[in-house]
N, C-alpha and C. Protein backbone atom coordinates (compact mmCIF):
# COMPACT_ATOMS: atom_id res chain seq x y z
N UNK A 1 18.43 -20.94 44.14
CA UNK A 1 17.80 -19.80 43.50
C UNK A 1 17.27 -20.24 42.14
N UNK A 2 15.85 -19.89 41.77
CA UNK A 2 15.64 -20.54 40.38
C UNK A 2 15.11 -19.12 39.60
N UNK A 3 15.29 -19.48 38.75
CA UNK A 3 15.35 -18.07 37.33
C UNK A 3 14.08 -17.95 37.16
N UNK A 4 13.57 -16.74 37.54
CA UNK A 4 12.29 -16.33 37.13
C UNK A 4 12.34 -15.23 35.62
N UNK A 5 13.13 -15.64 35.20
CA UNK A 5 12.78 -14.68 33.27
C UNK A 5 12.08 -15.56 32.96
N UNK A 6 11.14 -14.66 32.19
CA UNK A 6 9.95 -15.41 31.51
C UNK A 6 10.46 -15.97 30.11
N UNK A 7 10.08 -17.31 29.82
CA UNK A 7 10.19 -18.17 28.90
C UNK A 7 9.43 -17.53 27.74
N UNK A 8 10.38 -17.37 26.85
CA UNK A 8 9.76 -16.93 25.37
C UNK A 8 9.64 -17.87 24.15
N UNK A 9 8.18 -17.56 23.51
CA UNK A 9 7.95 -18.80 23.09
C UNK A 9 8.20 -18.49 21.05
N UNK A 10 8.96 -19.34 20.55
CA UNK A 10 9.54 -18.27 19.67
C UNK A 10 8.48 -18.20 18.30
N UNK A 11 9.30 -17.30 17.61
CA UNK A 11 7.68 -16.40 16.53
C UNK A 11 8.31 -17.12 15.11
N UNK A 12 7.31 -17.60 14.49
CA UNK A 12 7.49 -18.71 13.01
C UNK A 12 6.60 -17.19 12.26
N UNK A 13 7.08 -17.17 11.20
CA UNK A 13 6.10 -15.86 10.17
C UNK A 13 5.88 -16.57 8.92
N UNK A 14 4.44 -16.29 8.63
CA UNK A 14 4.34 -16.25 6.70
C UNK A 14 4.21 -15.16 5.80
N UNK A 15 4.41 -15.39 4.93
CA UNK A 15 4.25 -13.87 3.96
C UNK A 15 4.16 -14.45 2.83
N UNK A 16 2.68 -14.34 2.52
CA UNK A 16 2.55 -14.00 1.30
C UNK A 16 2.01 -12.68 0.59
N UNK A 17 2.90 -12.44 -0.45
CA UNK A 17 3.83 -11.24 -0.64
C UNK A 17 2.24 -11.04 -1.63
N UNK A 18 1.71 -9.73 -2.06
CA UNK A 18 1.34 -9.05 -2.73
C UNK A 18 1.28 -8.09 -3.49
N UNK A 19 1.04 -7.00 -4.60
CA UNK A 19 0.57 -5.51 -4.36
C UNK A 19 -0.34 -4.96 -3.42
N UNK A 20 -1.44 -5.52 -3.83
CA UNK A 20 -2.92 -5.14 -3.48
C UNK A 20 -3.27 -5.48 -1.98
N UNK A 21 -2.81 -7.17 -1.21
CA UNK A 21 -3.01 -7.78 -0.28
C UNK A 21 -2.29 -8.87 -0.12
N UNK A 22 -1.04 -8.06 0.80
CA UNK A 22 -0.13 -8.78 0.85
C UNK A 22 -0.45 -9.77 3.11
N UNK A 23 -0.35 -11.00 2.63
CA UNK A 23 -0.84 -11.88 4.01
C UNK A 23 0.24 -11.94 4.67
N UNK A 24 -0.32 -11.67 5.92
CA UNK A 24 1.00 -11.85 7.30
C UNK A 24 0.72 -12.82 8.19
N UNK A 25 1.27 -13.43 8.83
CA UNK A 25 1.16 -14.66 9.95
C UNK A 25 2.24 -14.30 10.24
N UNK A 26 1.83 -14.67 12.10
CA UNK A 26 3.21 -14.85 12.83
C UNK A 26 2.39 -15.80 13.89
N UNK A 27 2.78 -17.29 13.94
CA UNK A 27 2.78 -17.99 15.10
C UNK A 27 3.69 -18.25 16.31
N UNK A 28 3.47 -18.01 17.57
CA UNK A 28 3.93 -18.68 18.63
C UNK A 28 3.00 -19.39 19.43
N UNK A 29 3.74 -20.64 19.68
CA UNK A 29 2.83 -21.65 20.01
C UNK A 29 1.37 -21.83 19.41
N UNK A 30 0.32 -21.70 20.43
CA UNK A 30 -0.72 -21.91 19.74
C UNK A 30 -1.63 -20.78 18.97
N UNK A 31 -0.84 -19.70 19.43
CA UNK A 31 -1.34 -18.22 19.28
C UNK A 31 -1.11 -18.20 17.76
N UNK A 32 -2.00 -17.36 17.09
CA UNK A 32 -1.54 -17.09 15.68
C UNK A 32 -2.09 -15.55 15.21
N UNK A 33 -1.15 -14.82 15.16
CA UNK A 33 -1.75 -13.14 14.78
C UNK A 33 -1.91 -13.40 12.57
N UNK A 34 -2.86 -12.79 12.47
CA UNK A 34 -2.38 -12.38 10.89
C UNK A 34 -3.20 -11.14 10.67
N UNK A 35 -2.88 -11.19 9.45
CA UNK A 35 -3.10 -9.40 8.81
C UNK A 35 -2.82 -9.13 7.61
N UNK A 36 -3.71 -8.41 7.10
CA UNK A 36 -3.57 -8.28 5.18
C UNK A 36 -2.90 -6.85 5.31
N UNK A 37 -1.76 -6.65 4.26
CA UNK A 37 -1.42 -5.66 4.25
C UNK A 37 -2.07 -5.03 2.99
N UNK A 38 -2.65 -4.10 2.88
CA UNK A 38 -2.92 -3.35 1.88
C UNK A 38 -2.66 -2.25 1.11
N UNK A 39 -2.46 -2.07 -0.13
CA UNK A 39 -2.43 -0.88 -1.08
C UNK A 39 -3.17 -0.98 -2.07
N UNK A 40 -3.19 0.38 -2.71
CA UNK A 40 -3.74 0.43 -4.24
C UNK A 40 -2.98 1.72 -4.77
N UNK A 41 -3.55 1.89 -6.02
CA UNK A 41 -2.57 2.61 -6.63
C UNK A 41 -3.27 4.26 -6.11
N UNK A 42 -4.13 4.26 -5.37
CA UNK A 42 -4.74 5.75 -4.60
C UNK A 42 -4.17 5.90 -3.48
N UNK A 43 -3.69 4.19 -2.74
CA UNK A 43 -3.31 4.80 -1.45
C UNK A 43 -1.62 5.46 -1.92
N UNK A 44 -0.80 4.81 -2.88
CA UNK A 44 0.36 4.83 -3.27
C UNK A 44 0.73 5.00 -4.79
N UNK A 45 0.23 6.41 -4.63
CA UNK A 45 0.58 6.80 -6.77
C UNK A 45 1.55 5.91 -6.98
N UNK A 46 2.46 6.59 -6.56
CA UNK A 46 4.04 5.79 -7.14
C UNK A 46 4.14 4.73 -6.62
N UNK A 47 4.77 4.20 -7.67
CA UNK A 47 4.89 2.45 -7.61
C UNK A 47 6.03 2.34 -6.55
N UNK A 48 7.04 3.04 -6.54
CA UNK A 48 8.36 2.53 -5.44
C UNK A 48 7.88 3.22 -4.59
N UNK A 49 7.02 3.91 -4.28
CA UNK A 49 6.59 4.56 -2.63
C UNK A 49 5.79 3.06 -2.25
N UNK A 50 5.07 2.49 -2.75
CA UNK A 50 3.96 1.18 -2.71
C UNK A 50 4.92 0.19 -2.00
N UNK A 51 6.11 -0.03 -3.10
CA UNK A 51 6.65 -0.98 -2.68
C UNK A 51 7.36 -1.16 -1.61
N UNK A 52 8.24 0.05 -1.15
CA UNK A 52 8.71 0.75 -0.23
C UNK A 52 7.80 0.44 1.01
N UNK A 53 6.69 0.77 1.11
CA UNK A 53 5.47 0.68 2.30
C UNK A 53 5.36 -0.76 2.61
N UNK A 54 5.05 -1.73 1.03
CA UNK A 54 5.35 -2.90 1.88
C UNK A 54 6.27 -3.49 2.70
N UNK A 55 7.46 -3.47 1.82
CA UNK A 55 8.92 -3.34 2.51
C UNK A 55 8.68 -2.83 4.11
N UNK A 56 8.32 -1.84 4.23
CA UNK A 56 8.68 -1.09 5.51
C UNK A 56 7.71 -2.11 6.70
N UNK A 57 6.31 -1.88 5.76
CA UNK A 57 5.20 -2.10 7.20
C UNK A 57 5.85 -3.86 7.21
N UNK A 58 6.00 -4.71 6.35
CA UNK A 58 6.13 -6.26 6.67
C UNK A 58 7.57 -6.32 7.95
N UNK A 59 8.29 -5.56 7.99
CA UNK A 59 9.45 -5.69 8.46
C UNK A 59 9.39 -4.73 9.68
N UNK A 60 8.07 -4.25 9.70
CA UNK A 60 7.43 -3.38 11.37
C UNK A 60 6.97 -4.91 12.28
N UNK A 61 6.07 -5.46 11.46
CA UNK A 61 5.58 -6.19 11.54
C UNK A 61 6.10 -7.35 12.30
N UNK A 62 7.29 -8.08 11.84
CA UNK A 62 8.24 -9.28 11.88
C UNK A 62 8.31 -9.06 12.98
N UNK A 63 8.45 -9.93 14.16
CA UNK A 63 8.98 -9.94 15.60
C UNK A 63 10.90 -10.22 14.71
N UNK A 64 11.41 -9.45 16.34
CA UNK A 64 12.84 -9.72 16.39
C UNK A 64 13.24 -11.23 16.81
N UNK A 65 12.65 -11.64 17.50
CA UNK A 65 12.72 -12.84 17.91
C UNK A 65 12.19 -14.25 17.36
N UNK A 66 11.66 -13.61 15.73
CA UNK A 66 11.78 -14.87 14.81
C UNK A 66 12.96 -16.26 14.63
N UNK A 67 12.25 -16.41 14.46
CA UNK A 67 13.55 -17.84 14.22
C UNK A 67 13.46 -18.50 12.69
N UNK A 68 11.88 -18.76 12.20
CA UNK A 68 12.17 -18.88 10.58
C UNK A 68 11.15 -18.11 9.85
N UNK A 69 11.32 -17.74 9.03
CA UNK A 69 10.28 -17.14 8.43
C UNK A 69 10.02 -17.87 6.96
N UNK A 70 8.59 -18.39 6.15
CA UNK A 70 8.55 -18.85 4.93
C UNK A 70 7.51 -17.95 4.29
N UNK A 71 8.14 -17.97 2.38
CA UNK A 71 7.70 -16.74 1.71
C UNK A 71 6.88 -17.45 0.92
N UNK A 72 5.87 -17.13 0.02
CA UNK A 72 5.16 -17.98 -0.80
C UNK A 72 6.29 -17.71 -2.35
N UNK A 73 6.47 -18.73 -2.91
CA UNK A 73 7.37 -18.13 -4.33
C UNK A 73 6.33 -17.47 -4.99
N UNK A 74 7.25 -16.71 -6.48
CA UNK A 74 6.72 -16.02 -7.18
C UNK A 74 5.67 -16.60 -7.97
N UNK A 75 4.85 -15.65 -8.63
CA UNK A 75 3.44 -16.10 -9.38
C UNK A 75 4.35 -16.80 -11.26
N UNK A 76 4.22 -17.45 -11.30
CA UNK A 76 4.54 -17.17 -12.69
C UNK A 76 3.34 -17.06 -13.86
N UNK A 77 3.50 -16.26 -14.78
CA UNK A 77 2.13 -16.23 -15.72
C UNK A 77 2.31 -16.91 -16.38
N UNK A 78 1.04 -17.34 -17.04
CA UNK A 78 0.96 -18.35 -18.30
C UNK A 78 0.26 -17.88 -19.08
N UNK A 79 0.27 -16.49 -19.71
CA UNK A 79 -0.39 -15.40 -20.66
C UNK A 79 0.50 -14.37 -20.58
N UNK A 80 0.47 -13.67 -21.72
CA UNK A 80 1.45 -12.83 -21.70
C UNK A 80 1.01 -11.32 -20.86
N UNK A 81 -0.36 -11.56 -20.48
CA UNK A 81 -1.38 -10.16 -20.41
C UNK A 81 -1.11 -10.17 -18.24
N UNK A 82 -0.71 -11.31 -17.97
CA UNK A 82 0.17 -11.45 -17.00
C UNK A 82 1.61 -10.94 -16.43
N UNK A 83 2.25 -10.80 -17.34
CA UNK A 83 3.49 -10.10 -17.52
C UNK A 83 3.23 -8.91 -15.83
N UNK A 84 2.43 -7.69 -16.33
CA UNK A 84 2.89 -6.65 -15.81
C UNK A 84 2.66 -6.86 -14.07
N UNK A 85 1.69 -7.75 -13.84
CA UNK A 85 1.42 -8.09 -12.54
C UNK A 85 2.48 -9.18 -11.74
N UNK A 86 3.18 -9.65 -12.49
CA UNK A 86 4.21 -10.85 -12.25
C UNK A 86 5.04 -9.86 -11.86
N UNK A 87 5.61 -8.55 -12.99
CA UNK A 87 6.82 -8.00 -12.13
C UNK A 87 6.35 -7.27 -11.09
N UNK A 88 5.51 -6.53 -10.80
CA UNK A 88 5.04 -6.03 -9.93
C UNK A 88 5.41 -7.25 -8.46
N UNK A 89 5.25 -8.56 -8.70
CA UNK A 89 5.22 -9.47 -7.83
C UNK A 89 6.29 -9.58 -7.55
N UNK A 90 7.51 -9.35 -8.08
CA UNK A 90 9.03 -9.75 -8.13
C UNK A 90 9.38 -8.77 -7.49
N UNK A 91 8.99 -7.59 -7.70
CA UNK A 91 9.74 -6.55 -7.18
C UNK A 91 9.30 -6.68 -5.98
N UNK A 92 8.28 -6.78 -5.22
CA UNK A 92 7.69 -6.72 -4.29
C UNK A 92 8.10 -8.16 -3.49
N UNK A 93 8.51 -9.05 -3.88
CA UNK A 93 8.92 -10.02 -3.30
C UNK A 93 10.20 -10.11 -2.98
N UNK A 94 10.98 -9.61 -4.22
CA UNK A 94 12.63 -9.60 -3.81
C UNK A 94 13.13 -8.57 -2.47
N UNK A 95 12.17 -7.55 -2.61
CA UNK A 95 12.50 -6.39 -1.58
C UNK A 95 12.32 -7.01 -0.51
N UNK A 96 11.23 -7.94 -0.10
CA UNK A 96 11.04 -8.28 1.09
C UNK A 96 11.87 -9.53 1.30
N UNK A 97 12.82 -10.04 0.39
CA UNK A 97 13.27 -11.11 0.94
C UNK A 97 14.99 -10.28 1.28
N UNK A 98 15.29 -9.22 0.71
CA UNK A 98 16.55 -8.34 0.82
C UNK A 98 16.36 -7.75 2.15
N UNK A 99 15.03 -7.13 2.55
CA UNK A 99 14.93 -7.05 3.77
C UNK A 99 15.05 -8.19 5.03
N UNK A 100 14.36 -9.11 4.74
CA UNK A 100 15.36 -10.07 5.66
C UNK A 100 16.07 -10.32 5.75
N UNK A 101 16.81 -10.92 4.53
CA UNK A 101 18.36 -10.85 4.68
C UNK A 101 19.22 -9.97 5.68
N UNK A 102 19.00 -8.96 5.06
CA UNK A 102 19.43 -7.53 6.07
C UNK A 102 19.32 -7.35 7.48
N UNK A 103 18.36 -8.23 7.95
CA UNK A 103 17.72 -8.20 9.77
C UNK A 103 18.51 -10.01 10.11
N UNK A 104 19.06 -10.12 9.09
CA UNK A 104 19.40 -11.83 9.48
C UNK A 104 18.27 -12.52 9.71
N UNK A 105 17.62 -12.37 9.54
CA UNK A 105 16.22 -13.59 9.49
C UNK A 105 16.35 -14.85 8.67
N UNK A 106 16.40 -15.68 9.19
CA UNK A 106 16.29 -17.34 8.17
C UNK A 106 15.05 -17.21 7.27
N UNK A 107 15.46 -17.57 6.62
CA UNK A 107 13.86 -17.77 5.54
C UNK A 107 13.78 -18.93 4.45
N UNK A 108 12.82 -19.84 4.03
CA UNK A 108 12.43 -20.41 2.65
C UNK A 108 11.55 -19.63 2.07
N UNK A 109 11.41 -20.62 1.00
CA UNK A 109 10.64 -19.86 -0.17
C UNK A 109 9.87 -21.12 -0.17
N UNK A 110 8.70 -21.16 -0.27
CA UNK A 110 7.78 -22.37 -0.52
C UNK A 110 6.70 -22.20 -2.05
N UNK A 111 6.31 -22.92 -2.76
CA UNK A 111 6.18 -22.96 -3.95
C UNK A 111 4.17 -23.11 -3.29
N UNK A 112 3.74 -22.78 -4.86
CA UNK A 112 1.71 -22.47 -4.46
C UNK A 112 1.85 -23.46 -3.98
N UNK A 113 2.37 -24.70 -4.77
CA UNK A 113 2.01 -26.55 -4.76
C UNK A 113 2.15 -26.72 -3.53
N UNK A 114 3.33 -26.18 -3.11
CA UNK A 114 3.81 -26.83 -1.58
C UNK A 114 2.92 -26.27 -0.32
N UNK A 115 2.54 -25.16 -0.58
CA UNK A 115 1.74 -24.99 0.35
C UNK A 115 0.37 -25.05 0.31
N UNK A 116 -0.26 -25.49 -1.06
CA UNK A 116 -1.49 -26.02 -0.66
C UNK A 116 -1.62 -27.77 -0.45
N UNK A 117 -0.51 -28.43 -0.71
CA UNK A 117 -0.37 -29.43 -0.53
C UNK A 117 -0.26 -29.64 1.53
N UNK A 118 0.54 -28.90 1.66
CA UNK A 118 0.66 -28.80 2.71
C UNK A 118 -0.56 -28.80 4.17
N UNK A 119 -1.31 -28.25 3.38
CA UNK A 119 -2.62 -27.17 3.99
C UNK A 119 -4.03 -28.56 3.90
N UNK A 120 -3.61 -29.27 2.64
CA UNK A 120 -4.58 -29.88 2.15
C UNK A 120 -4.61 -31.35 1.90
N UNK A 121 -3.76 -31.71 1.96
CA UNK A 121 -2.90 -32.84 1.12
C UNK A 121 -2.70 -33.52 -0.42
N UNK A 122 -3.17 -31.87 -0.87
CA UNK A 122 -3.35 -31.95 -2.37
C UNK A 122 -2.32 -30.80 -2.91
N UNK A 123 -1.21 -30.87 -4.13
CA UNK A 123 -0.75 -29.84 -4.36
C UNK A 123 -1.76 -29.12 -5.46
N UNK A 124 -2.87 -28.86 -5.58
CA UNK A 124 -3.39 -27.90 -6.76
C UNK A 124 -4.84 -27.85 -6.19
N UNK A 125 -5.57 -27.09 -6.79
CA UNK A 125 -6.73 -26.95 -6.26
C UNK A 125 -7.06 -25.17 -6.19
N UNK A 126 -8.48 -24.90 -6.17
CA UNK A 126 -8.78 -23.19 -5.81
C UNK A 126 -8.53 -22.75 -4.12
N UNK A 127 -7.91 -21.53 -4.54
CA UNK A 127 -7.71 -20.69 -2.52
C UNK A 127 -8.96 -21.21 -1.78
N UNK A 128 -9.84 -21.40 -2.07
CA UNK A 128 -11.24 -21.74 -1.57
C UNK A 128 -10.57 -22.31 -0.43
N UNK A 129 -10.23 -23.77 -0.87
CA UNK A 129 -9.92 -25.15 -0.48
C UNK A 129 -9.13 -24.90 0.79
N UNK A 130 -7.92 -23.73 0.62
CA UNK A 130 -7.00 -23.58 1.82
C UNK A 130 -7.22 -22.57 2.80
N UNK A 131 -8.47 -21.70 2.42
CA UNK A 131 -9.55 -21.13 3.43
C UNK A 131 -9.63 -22.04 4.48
N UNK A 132 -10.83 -22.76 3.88
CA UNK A 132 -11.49 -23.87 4.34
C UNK A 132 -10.67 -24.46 5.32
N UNK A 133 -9.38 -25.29 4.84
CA UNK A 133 -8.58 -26.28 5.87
C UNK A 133 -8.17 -25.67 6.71
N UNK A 134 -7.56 -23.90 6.63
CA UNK A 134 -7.20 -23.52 7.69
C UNK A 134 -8.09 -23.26 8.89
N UNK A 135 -9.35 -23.09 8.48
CA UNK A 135 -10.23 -23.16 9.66
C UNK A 135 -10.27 -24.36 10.48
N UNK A 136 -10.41 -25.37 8.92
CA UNK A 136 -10.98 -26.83 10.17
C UNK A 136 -9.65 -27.11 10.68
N UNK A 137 -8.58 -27.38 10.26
CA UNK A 137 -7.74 -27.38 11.05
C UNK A 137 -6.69 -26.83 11.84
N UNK A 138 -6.80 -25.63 11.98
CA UNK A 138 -6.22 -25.18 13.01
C UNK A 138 -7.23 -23.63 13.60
N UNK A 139 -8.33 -23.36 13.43
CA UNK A 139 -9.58 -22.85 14.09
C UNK A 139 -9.34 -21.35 13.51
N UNK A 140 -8.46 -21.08 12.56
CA UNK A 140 -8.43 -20.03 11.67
C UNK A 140 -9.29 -19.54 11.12
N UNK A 141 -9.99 -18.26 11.78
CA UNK A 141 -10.70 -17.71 10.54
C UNK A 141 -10.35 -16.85 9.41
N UNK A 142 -9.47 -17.07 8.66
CA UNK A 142 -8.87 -15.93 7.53
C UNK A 142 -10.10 -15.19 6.83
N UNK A 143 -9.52 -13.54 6.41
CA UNK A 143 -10.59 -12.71 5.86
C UNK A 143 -10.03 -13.06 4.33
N UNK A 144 -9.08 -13.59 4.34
CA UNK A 144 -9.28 -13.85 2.94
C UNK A 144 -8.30 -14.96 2.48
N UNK A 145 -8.05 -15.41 1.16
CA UNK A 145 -6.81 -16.03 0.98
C UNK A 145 -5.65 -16.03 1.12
N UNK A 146 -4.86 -14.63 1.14
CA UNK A 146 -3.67 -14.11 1.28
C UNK A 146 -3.50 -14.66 3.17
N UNK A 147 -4.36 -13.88 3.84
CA UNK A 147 -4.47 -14.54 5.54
C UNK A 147 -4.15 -15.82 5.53
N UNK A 148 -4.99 -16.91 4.71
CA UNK A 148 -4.90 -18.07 4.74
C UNK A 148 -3.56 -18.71 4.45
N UNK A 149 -2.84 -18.31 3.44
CA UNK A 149 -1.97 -19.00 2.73
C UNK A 149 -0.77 -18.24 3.76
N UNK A 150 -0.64 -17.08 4.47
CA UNK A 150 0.01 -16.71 5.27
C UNK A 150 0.14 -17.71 6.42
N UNK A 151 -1.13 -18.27 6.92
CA UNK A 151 -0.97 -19.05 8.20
C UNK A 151 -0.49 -20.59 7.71
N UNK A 152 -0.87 -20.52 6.60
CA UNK A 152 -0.11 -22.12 6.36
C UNK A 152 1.55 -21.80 6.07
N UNK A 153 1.78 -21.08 5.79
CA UNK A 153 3.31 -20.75 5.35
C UNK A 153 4.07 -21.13 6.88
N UNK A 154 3.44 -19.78 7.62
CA UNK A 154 4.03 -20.20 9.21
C UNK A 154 4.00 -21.61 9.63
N UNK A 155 2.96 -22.08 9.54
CA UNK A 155 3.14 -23.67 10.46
C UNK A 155 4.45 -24.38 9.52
N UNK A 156 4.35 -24.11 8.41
CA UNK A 156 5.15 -24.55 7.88
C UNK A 156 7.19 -24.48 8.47
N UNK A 157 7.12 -23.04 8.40
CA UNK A 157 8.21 -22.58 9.04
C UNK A 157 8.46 -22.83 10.38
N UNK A 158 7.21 -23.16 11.54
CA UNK A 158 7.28 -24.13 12.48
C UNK A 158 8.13 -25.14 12.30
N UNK A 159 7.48 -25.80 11.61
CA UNK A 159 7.82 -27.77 10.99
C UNK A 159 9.04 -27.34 10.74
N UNK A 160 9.70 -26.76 9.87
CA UNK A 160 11.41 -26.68 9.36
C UNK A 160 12.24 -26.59 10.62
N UNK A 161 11.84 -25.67 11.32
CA UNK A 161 12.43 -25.42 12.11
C UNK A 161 12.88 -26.30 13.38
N UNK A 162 11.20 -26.79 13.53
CA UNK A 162 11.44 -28.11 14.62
C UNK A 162 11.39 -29.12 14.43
N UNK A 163 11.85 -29.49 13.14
CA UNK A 163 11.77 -30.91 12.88
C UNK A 163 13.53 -31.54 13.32
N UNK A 164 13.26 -32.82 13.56
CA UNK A 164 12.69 -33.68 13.22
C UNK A 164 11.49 -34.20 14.38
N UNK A 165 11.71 -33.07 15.38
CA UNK A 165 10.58 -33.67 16.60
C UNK A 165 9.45 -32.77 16.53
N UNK A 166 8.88 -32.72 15.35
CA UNK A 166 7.68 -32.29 15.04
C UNK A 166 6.72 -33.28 14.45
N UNK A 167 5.70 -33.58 15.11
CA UNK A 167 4.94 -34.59 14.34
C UNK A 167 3.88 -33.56 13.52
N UNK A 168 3.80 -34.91 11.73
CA UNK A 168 3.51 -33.81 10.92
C UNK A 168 2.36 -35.50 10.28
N UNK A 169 1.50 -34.71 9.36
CA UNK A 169 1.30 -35.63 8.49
C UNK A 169 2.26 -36.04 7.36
N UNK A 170 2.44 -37.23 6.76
CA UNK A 170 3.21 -37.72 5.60
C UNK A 170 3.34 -37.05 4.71
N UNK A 171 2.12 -36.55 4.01
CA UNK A 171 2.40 -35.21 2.96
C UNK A 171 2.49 -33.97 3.57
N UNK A 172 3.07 -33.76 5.28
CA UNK A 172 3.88 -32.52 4.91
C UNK A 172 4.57 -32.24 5.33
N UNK A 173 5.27 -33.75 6.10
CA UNK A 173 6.77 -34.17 6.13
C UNK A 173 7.20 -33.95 5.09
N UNK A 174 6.61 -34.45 4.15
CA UNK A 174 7.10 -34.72 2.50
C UNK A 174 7.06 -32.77 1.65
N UNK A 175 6.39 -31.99 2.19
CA UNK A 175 6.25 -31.00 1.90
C UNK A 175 7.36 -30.16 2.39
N UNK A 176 8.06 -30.48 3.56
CA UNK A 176 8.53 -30.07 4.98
C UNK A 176 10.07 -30.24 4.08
N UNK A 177 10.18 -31.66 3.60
CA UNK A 177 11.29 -32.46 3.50
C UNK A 177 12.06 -31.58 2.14
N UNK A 178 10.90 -31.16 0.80
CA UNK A 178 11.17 -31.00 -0.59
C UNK A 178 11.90 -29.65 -0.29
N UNK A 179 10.63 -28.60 0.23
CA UNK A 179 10.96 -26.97 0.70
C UNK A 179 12.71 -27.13 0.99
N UNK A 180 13.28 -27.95 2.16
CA UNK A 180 14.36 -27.96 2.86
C UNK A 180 15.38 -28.15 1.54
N UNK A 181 14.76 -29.22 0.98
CA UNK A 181 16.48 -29.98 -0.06
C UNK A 181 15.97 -28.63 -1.33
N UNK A 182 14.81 -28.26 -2.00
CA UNK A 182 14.67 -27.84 -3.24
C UNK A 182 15.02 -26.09 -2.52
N UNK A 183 14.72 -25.54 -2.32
CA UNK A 183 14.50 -24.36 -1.61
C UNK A 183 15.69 -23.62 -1.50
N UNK A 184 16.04 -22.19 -2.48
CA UNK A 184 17.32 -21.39 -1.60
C UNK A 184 16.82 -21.34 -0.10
N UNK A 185 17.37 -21.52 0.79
CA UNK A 185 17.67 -20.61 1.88
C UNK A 185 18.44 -19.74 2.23
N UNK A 186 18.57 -18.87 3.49
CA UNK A 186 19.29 -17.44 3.85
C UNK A 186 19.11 -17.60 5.02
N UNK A 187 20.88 -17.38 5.25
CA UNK A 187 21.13 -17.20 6.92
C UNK A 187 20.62 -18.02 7.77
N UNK A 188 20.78 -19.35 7.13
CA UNK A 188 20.41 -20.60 7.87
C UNK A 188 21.64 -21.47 8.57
C-alpha cells in the first residue's frame, strides 16, 4: 500500500516591517507570493489601531506551516528629525516579532547590509539595486522595494533553514553564516 497524502512543500516568509508599506513574501519551492501591506494615517487615525492592523493582517497572512521566517532589523536614524519614524518602526516591528513568538514561529532578524549583500553581493547601495537583482535573479517582479527586500529576506530564510545542503553563492553563505552566529533567534 503506498501513501497517497500529498507532499507539502514548506513556506520560508519575509517581512519587511513598515508603517506606510509594510513587504510580505512567502516562498515554497519555486512559487513566491508577496504583497505590500498598507496604511496611512486616513486609513488608521489612531496609531495603535495602525499598528494593531499590521500585527493582525501579517499574522493572517503567515502560513501555519512555516518553518522560518526572516525580519528586516530596525531602521536606525542618523538625524535627529528621524527619531519619530524610527519609533514608529520599533513599535511596529516588535509587535510583529511578539506575534510570532506567540504562534511559535522560528524567526531571524537580518540587518539592511545583510540583505542587500545578500541580494547583490554588495552590503550598501540604493533599493534600486535590490529591485533590479530580484528580478534578474529569481524572475521577481516587485511593485516596489518593501516587495523586493521581502523576497530576498525569504530566500534567505530558505538558506538558514536548509543549509548546509543548500547551494548558495560565497557572499551569502557568508550572509547565511553571520545572520545565524550574530542574530537573536526565537523558537529555534
Amino acid at each position: 500500500m503506498t501513501d497517497k497524502s500529498p507532499v507539502t512543500v514548506p513556506a520560508y516568509v519575509g517581512l519587511d516591517i513598515s508603517l506606510t508599506g509594510t513587504g510580505f513574501s512567502v516562498k515554497r519551492g519555486s512559487e513566491l507570493q508577496i504583497e505590500t501591506v498598507k496604511t496611512t494615517p486616513k486609513t488608521h487615525p489612531n496609531d495603535l489601531e495602525r499598528l494593531q492592523y499590521i500585527r493582525g493582517r501579517l499574522m493572517e497572512l503567515v502560513p501555519n506551516d512555516t518553518r522560518m521566517v526572516c525580519v528586516e532589523d530596525f531602521f536606525v536614524p542618523r538625524k535627529a528629525s528621524q527619531m519619530g519614524a524610527a519609533k514608529g518602526l520599533i513599535m511596529a516591528g516588535t509587535l510583529v516579532r511578539v506575534a510570532l513568538f506567540e504562534r511559535g514561529l522560528p524567526f531571524y532578524v537580518v540587518s539592511p547590509g545583510q540583505l542587500k549583500k545578500f541580494a547583490t553581493g554588495k552590503g550598501n547601495g540604493p533599493k534600486s539595486i535590490v529591485v533590479r537583482e530580484v528580478y534578474k535573479r529569481w524572475g521577481v517582479d516587485a511593485k516596489d522595494d518593501n516587495q523586493a527586500d521581502a523576497c530576498v529576506l525569504a530566500h534567505i530564510a530558505e538558506a538558514i533553514h536548509l543549509q548546509p545542503d543548500f547551494d548558495l553563492h560565497k557572499y551569502q553563505q557568508e550572509v547565511v553564516d553571520k545572520v545565524v552566529e550574530e542574530s537573536l533567534s526565537y523558537n529555534i
